[in-house]
PDB file of N, CA and C in Angstrom:
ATOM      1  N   UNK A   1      24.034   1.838 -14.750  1.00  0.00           N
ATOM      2  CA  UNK A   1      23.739   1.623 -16.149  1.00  0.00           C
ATOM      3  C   UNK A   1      24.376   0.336 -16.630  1.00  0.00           C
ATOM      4  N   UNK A   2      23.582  -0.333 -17.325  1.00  0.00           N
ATOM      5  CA  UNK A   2      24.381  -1.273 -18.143  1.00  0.00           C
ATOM      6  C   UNK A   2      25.874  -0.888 -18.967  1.00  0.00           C
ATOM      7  N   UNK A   3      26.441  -2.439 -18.452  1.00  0.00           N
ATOM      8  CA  UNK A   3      28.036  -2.514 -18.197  1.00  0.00           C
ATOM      9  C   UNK A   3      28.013  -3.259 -19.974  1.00  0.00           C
ATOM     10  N   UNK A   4      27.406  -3.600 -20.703  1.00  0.00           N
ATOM     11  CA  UNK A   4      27.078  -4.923 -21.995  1.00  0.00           C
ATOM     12  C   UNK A   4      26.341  -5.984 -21.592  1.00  0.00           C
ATOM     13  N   UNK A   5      25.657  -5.834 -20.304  1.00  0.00           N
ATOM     14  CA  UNK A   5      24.902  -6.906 -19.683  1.00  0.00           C
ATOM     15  C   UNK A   5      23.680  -6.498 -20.799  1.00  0.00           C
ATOM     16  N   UNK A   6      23.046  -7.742 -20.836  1.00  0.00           N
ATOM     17  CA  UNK A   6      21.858  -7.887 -21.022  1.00  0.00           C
ATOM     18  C   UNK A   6      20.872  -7.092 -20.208  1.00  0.00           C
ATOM     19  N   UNK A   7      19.781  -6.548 -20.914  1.00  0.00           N
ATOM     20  CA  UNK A   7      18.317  -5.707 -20.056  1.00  0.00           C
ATOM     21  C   UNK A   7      17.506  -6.649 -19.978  1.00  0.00           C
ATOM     22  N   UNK A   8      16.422  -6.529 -19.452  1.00  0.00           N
ATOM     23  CA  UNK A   8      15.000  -7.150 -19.492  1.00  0.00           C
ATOM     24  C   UNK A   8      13.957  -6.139 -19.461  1.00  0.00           C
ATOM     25  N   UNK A   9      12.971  -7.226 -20.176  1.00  0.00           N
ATOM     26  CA  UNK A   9      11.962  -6.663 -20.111  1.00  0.00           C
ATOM     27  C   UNK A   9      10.485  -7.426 -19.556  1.00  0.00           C
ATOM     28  N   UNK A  10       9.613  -7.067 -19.201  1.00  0.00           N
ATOM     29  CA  UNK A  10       8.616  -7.896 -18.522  1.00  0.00           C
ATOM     30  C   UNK A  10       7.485  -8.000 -19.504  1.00  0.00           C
ATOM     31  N   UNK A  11       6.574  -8.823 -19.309  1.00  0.00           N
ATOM     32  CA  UNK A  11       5.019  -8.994 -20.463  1.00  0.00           C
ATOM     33  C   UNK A  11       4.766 -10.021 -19.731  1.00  0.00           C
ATOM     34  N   UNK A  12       3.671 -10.114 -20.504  1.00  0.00           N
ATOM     35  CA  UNK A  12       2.891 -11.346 -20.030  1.00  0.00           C
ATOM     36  C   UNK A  12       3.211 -12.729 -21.010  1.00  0.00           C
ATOM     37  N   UNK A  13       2.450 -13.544 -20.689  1.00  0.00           N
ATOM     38  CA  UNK A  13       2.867 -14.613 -21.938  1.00  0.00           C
ATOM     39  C   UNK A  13       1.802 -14.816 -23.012  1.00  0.00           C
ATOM     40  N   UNK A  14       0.798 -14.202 -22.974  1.00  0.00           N
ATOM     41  CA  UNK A  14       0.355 -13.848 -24.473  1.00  0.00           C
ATOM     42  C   UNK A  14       1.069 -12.811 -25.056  1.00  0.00           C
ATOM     43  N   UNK A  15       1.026 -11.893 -24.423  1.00  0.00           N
ATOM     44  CA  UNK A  15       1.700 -10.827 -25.504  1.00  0.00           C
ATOM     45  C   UNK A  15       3.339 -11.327 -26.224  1.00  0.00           C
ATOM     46  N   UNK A  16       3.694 -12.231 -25.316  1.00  0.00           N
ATOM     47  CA  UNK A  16       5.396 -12.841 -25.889  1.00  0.00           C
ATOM     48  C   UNK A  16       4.467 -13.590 -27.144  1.00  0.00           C
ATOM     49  N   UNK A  17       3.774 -14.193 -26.770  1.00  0.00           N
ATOM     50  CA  UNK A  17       3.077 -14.838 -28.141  1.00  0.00           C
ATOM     51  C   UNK A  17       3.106 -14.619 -29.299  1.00  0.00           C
ATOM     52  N   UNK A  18       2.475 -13.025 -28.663  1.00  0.00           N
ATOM     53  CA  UNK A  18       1.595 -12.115 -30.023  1.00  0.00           C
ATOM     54  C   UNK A  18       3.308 -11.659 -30.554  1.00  0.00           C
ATOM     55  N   UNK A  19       4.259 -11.696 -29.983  1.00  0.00           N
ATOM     56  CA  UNK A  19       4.991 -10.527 -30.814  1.00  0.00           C
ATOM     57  C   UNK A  19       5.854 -11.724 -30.803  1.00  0.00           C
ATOM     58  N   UNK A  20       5.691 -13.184 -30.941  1.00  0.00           N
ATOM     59  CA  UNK A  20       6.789 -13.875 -31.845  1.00  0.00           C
ATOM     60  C   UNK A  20       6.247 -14.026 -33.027  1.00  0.00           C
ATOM     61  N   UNK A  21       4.382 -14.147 -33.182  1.00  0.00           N
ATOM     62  CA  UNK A  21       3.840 -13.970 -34.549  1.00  0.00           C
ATOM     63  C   UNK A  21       4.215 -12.911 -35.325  1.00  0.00           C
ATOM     64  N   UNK A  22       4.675 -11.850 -34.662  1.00  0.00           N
ATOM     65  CA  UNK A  22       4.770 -10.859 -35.679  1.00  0.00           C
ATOM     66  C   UNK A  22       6.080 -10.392 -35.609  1.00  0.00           C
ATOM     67  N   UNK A  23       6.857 -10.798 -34.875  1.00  0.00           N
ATOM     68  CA  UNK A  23       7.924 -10.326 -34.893  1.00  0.00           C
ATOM     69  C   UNK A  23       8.933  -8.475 -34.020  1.00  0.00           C
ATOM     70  N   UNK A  24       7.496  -8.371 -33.380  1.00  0.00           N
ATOM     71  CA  UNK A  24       7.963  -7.105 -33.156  1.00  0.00           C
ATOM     72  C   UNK A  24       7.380  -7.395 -31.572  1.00  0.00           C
ATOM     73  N   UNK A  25       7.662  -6.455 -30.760  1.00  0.00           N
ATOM     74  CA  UNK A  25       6.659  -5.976 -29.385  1.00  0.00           C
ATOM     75  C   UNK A  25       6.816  -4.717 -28.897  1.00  0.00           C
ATOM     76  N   UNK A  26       5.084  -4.490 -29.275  1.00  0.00           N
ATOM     77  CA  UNK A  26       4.688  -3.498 -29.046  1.00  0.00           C
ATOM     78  C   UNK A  26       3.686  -2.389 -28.220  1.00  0.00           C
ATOM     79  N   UNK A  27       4.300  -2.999 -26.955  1.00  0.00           N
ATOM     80  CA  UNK A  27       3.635  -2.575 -25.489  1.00  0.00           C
ATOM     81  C   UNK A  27       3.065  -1.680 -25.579  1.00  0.00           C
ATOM     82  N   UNK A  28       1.768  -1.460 -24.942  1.00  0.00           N
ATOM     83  CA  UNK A  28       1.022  -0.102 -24.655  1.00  0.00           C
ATOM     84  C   UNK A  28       1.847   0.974 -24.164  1.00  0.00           C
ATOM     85  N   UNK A  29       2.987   0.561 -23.306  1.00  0.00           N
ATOM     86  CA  UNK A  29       3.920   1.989 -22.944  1.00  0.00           C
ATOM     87  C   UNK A  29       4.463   2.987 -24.196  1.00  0.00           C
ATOM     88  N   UNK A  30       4.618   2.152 -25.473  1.00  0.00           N
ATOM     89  CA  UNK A  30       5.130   2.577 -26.490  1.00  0.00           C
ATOM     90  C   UNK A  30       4.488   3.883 -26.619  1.00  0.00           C
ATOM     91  N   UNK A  31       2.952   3.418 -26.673  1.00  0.00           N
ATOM     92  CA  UNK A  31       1.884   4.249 -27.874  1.00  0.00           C
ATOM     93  C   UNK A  31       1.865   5.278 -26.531  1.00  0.00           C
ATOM     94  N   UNK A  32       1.536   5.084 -25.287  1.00  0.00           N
ATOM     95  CA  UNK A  32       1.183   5.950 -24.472  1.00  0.00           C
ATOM     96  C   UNK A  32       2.138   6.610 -23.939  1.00  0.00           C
ATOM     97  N   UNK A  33       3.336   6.243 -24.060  1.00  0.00           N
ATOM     98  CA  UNK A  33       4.615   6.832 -23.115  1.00  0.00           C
ATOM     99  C   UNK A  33       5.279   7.281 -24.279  1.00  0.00           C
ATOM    100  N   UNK A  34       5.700   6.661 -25.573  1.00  0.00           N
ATOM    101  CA  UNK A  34       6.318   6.743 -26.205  1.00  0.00           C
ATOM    102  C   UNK A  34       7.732   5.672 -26.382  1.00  0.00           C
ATOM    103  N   UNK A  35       8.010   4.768 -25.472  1.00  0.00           N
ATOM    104  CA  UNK A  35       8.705   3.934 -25.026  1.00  0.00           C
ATOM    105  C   UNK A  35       8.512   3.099 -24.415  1.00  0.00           C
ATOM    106  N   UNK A  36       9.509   1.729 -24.688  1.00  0.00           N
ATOM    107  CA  UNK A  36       9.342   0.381 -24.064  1.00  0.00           C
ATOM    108  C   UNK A  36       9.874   0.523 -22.686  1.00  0.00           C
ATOM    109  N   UNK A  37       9.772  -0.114 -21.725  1.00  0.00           N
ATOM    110  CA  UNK A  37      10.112  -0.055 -20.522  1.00  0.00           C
ATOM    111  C   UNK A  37      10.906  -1.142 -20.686  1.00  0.00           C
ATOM    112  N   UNK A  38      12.127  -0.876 -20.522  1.00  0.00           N
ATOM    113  CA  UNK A  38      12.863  -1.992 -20.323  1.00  0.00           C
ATOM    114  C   UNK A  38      13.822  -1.947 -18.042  1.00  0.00           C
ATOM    115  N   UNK A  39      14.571  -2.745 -17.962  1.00  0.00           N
ATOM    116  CA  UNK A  39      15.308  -2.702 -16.653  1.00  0.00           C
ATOM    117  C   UNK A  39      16.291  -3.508 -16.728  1.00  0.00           C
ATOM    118  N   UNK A  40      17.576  -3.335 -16.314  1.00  0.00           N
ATOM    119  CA  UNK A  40      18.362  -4.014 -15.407  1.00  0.00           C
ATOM    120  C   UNK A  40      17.704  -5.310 -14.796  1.00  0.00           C
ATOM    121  N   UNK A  41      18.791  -6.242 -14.991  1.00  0.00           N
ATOM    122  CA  UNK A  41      18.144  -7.328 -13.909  1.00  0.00           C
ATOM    123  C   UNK A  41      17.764  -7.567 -12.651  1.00  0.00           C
ATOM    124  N   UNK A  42      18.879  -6.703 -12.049  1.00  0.00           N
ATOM    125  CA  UNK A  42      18.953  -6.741 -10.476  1.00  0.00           C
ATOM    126  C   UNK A  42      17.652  -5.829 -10.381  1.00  0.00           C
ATOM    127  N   UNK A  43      17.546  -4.661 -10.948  1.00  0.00           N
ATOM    128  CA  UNK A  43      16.621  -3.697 -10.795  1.00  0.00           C
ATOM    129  C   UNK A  43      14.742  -3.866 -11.052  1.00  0.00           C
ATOM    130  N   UNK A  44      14.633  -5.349 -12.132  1.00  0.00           N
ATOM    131  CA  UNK A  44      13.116  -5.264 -12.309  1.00  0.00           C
ATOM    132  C   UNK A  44      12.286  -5.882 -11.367  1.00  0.00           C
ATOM    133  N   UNK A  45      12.721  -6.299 -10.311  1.00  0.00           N
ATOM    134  CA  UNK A  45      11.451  -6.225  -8.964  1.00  0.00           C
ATOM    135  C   UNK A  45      10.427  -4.381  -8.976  1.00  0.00           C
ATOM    136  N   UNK A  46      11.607  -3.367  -8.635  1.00  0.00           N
ATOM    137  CA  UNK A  46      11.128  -2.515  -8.836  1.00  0.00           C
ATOM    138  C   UNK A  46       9.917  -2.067  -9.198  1.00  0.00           C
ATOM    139  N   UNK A  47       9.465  -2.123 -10.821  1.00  0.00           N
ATOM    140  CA  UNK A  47       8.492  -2.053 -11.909  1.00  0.00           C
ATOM    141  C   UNK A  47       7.608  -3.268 -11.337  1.00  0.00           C
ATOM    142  N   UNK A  48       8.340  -4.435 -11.703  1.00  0.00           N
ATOM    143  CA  UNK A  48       7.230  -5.701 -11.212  1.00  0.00           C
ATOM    144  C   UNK A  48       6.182  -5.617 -10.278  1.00  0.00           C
ATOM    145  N   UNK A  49       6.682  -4.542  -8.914  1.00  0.00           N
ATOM    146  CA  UNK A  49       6.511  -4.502  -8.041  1.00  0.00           C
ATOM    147  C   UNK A  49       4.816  -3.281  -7.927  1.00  0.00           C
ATOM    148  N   UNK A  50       5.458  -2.341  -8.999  1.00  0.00           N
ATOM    149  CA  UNK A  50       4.698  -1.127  -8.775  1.00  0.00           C
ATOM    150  C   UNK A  50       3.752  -1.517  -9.836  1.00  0.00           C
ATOM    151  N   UNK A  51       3.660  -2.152 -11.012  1.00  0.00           N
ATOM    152  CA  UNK A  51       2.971  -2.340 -11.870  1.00  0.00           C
ATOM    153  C   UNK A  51       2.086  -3.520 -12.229  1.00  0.00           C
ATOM    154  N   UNK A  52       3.006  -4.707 -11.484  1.00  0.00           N
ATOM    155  CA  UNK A  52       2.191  -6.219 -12.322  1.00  0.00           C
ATOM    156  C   UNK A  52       2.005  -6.577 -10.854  1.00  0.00           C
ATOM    157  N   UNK A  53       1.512  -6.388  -9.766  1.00  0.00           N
ATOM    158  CA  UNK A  53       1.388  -6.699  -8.427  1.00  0.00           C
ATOM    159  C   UNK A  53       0.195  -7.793  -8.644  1.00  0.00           C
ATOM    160  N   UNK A  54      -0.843  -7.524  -9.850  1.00  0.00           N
ATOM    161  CA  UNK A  54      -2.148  -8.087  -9.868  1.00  0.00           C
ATOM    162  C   UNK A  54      -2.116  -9.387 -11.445  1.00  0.00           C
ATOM    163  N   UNK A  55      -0.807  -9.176 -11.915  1.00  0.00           N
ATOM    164  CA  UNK A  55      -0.522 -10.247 -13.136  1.00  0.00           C
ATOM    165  C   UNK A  55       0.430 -11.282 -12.335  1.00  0.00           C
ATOM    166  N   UNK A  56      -0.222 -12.839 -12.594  1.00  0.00           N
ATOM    167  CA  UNK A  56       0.517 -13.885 -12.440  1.00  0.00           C
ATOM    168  C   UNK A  56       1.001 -14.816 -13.520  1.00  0.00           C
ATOM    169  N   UNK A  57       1.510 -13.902 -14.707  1.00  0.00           N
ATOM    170  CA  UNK A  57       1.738 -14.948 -16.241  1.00  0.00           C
ATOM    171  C   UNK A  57       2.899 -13.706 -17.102  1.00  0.00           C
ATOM    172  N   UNK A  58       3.807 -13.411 -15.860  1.00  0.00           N
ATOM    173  CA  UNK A  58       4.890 -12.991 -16.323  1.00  0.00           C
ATOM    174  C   UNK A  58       5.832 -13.681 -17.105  1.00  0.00           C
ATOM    175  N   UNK A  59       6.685 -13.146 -18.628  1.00  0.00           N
ATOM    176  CA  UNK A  59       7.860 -13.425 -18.638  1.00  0.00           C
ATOM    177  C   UNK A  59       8.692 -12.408 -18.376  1.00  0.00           C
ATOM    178  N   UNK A  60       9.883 -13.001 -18.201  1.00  0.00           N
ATOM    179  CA  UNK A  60      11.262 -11.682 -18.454  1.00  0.00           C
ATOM    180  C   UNK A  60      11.948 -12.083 -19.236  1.00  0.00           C
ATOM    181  N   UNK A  61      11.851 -11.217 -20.231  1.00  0.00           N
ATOM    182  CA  UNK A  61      12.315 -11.477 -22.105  1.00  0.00           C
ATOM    183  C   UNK A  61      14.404 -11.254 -21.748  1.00  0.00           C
ATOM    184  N   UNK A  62      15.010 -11.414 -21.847  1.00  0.00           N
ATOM    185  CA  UNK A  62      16.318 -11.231 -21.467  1.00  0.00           C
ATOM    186  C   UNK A  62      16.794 -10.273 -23.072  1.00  0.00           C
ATOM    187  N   UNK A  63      17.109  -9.146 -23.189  1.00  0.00           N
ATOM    188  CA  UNK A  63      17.504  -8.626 -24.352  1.00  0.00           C
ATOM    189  C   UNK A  63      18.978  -7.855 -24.582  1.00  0.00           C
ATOM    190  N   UNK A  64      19.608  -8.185 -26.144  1.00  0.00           N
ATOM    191  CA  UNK A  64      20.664  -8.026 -26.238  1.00  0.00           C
ATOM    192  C   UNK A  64      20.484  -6.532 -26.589  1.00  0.00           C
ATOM    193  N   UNK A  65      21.082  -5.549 -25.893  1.00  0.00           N
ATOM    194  CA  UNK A  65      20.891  -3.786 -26.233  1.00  0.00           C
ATOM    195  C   UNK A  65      21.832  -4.279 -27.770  1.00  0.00           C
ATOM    196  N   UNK A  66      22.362  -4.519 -28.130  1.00  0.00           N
ATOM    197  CA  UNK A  66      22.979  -4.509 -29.574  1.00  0.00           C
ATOM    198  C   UNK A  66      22.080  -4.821 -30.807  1.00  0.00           C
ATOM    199  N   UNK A  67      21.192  -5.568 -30.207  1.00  0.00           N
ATOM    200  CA  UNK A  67      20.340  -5.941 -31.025  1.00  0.00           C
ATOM    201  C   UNK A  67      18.760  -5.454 -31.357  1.00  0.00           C
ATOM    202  N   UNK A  68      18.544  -3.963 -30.626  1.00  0.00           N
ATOM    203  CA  UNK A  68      17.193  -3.512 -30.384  1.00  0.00           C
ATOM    204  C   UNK A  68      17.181  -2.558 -31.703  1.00  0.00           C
ATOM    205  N   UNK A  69      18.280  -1.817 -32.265  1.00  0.00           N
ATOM    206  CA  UNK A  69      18.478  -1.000 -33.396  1.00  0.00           C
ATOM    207  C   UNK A  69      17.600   0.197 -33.422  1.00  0.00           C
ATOM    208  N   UNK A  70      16.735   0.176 -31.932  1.00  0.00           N
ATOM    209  CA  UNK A  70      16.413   1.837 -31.865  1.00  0.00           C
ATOM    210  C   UNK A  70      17.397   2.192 -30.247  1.00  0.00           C
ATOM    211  N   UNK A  71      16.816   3.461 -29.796  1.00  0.00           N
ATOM    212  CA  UNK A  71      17.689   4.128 -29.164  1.00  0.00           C
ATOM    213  C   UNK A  71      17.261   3.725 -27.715  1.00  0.00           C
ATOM    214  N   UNK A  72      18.533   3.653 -26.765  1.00  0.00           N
ATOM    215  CA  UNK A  72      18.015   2.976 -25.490  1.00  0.00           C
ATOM    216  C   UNK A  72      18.619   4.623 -24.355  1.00  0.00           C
ATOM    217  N   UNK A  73      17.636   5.317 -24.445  1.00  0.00           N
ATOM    218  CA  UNK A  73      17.914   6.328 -23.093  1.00  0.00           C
ATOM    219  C   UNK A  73      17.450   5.705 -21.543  1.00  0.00           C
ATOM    220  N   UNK A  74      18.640   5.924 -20.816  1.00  0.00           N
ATOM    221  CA  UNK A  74      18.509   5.871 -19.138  1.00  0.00           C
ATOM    222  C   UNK A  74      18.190   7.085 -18.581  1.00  0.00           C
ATOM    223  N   UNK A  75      16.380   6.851 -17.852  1.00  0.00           N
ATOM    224  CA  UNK A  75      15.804   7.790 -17.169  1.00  0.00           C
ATOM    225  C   UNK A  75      15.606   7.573 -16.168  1.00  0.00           C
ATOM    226  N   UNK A  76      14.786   8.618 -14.879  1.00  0.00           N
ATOM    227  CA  UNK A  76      14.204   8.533 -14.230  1.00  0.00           C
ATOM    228  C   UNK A  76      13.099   7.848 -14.216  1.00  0.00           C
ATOM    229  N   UNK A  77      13.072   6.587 -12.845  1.00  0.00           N
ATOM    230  CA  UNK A  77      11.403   5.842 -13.110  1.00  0.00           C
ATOM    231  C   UNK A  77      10.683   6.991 -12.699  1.00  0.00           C
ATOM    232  N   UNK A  78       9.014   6.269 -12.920  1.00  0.00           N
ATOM    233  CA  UNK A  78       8.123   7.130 -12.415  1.00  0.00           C
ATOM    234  C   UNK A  78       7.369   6.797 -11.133  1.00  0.00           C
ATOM    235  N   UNK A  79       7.183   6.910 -10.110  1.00  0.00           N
ATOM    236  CA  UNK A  79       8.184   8.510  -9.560  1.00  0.00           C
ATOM    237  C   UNK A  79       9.216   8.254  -9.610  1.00  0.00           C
ATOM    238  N   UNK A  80      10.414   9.000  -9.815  1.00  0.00           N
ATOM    239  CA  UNK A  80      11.699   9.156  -9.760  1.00  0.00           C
ATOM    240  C   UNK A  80      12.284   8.681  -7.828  1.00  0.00           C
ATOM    241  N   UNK A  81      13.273   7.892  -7.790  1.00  0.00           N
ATOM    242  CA  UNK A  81      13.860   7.395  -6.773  1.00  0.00           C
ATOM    243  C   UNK A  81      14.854   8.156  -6.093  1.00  0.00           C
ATOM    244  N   UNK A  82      14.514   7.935  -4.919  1.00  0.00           N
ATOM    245  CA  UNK A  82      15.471   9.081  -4.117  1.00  0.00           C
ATOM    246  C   UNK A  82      16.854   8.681  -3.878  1.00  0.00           C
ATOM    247  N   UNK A  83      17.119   7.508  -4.589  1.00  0.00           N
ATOM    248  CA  UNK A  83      18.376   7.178  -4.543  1.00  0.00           C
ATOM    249  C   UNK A  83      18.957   7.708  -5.883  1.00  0.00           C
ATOM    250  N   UNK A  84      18.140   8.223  -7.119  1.00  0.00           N
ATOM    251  CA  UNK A  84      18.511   8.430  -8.678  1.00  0.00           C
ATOM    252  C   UNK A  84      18.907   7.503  -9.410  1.00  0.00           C
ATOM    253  N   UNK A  85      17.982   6.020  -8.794  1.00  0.00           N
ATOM    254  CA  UNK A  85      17.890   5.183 -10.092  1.00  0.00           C
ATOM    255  C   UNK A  85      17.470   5.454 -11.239  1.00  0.00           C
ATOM    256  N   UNK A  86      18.002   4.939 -12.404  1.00  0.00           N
ATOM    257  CA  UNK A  86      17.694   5.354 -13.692  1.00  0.00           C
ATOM    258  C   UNK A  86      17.376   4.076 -14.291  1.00  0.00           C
ATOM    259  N   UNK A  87      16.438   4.049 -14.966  1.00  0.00           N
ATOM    260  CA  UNK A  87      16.231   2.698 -15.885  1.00  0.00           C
ATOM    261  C   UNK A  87      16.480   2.896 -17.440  1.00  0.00           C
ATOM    262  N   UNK A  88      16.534   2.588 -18.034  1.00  0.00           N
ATOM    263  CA  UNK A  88      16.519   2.072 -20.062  1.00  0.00           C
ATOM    264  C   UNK A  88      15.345   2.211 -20.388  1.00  0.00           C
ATOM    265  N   UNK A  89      15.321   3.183 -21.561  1.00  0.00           N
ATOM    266  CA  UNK A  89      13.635   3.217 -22.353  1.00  0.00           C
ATOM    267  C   UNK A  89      14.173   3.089 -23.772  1.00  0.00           C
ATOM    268  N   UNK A  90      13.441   2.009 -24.412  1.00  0.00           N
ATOM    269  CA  UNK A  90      13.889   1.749 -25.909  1.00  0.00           C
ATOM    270  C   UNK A  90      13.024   3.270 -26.576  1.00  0.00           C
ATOM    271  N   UNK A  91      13.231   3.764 -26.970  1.00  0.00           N
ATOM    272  CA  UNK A  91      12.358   4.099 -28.070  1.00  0.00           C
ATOM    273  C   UNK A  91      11.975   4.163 -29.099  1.00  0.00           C
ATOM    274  N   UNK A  92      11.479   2.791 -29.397  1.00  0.00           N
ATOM    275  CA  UNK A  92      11.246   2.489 -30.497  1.00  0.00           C
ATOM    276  C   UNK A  92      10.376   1.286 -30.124  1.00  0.00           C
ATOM    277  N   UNK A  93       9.639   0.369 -31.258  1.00  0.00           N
ATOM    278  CA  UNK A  93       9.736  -1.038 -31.033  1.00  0.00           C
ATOM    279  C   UNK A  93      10.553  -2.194 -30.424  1.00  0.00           C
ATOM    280  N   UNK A  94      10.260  -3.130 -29.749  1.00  0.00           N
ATOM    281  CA  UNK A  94      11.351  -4.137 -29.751  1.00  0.00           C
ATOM    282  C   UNK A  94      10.825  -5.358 -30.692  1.00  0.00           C
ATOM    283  N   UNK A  95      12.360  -5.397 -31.532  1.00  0.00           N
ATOM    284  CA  UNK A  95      12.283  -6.757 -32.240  1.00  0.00           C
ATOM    285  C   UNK A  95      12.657  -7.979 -31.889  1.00  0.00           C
ATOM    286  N   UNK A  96      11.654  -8.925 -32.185  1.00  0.00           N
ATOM    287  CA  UNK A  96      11.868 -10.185 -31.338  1.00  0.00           C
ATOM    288  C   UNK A  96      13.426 -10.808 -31.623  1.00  0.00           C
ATOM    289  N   UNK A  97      13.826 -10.582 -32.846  1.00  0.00           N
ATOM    290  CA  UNK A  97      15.467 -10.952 -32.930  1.00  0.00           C
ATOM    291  C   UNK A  97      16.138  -9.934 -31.470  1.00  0.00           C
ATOM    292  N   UNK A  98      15.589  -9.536 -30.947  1.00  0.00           N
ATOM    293  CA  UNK A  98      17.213  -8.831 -29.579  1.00  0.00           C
ATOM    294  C   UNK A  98      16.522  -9.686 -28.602  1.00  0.00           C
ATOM    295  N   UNK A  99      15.588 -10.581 -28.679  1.00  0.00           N
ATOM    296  CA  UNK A  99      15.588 -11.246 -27.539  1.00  0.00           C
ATOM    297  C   UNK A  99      16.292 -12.993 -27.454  1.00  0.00           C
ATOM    298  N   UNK A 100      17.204 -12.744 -26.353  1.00  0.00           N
ATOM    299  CA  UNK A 100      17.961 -13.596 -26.335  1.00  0.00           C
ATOM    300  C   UNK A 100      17.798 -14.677 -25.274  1.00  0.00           C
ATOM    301  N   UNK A 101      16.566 -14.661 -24.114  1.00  0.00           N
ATOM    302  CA  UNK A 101      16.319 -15.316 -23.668  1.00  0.00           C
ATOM    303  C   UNK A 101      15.104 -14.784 -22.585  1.00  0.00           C
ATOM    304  N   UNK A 102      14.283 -15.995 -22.484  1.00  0.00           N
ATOM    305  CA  UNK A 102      13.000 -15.910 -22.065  1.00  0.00           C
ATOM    306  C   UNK A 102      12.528 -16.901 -20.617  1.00  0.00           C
ATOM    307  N   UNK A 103      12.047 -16.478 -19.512  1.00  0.00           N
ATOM    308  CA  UNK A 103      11.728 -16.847 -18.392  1.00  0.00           C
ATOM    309  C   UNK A 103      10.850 -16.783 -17.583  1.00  0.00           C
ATOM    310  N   UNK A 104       9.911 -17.514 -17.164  1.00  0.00           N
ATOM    311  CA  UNK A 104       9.226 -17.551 -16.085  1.00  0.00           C
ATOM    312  C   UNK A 104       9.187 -15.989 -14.847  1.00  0.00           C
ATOM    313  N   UNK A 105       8.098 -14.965 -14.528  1.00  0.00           N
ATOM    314  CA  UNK A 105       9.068 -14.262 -13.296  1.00  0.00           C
ATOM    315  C   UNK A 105       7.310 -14.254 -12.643  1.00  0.00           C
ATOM    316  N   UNK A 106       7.707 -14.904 -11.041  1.00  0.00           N
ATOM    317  CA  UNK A 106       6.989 -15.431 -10.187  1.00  0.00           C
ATOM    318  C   UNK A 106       7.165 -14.566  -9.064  1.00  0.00           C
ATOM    319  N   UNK A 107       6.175 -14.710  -8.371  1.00  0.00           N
ATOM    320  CA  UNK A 107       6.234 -14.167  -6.941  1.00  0.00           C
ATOM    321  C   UNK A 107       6.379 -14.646  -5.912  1.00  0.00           C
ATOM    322  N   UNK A 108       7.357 -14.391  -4.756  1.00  0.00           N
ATOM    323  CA  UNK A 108       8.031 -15.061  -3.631  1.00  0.00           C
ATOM    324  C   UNK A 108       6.434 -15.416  -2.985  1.00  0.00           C
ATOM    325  N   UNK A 109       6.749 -16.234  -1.565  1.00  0.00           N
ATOM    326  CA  UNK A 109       5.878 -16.403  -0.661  1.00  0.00           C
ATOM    327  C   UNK A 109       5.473 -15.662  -0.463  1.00  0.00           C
ATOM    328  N   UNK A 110       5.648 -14.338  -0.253  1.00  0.00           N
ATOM    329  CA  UNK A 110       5.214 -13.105   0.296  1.00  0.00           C
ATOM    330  C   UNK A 110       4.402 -12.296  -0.465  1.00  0.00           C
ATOM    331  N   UNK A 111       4.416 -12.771  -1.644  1.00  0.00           N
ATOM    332  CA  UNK A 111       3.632 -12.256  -2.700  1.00  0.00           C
ATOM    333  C   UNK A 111       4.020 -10.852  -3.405  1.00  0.00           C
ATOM    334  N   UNK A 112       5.224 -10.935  -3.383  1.00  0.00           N
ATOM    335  CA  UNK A 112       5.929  -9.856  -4.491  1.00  0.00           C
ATOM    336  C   UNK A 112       7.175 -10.602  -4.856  1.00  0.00           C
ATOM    337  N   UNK A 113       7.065  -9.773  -5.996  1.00  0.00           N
ATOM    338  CA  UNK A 113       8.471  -9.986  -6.695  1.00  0.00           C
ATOM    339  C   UNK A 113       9.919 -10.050  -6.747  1.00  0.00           C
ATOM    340  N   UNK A 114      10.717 -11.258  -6.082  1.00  0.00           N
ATOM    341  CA  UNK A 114      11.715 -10.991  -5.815  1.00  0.00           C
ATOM    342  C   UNK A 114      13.098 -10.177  -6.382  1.00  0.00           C
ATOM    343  N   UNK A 115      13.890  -9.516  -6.204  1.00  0.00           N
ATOM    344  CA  UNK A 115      14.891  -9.016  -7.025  1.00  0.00           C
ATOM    345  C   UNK A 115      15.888 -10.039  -7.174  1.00  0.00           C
ATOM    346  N   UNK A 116      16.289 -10.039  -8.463  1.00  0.00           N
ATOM    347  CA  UNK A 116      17.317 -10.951  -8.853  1.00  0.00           C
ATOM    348  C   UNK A 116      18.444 -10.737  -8.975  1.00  0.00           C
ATOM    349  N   UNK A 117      19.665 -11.815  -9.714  1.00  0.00           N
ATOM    350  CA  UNK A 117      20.993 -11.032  -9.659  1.00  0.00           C
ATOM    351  C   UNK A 117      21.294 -10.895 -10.876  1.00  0.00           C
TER     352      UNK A 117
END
C-alpha cells in the first residue's frame, strides 16, 4: 500500500483533455464499477497490461492521494492475484487539482508495458 507516495492513474490523452476542460475525470470504471482505477507505480504495468494492450496514446496522470477528497479503498484486482496484490479505488471522481504530474506510458520492444519504479 501506499507509503505517501504518489498513485497513478492511466487514460488516454483525449480523455486528460476532456477532464482538464472540465476539471474533473470521469472514467467509464466510475459509472460501471463504481470507481476510478487508480495503481501504485511500480504496480501499473499490471492493468496496462490486462487492459490497454490495444491503446497506444497513454498518459500516467501522477496523483496526490491528499488531494482526491473522496475515499481511496485498497482492493483486490480483477482477477484477484495469487500473490494478494491490492490496488487503490477512488470512489468518487478525480479532480484535476490532485493531479500532480503527467506522462507519456509506452510500450517496450516487446510490446507491453514495462513496470516502473
Amino acid at each position: 500500500m501506499s507509503d505517501g507516495v504518489h498513485l497513478v492513474h492511466l487514460c488516454s490523452i483525449s480523455d486528460w483533455l476532456e477532464a482538464r476542460s472540465s476539471g474533473v475525470l470521469e472514467p467509464e470504471s466510475l459509472t460501471q464499477q463504481g470507481f476510478v482505477h487508480l495503481s501504485e507505480r511500480t504496480q501499473v504495468h499490471i492493468p496496462a497490461n490486462l487492459l490497454y494492450r490495444d491503446h497506444s496514446d497513454l498518459v500516467l496522470l501522477s496523483i496526490d492521494p491528499q488531494r482526491v477528497g473522496g475515499e481511496i479503498v485498497w482492493e483486490d484486482g480483477d482477477p484477484p492475484s495469487d500473490d494478494g496484490t491490492q490496488f487503490p479505488h477512488l470512489y468518487d471522481s478525480l479532480p484535476t487539482s490532485a493531479v500532480v504530474g503527467v506522462e507519456r506510458y509506452e510500450m517496450d520492444d516487446s510490446g507491453r508495458y514495462p513496470q516502473l519504479n
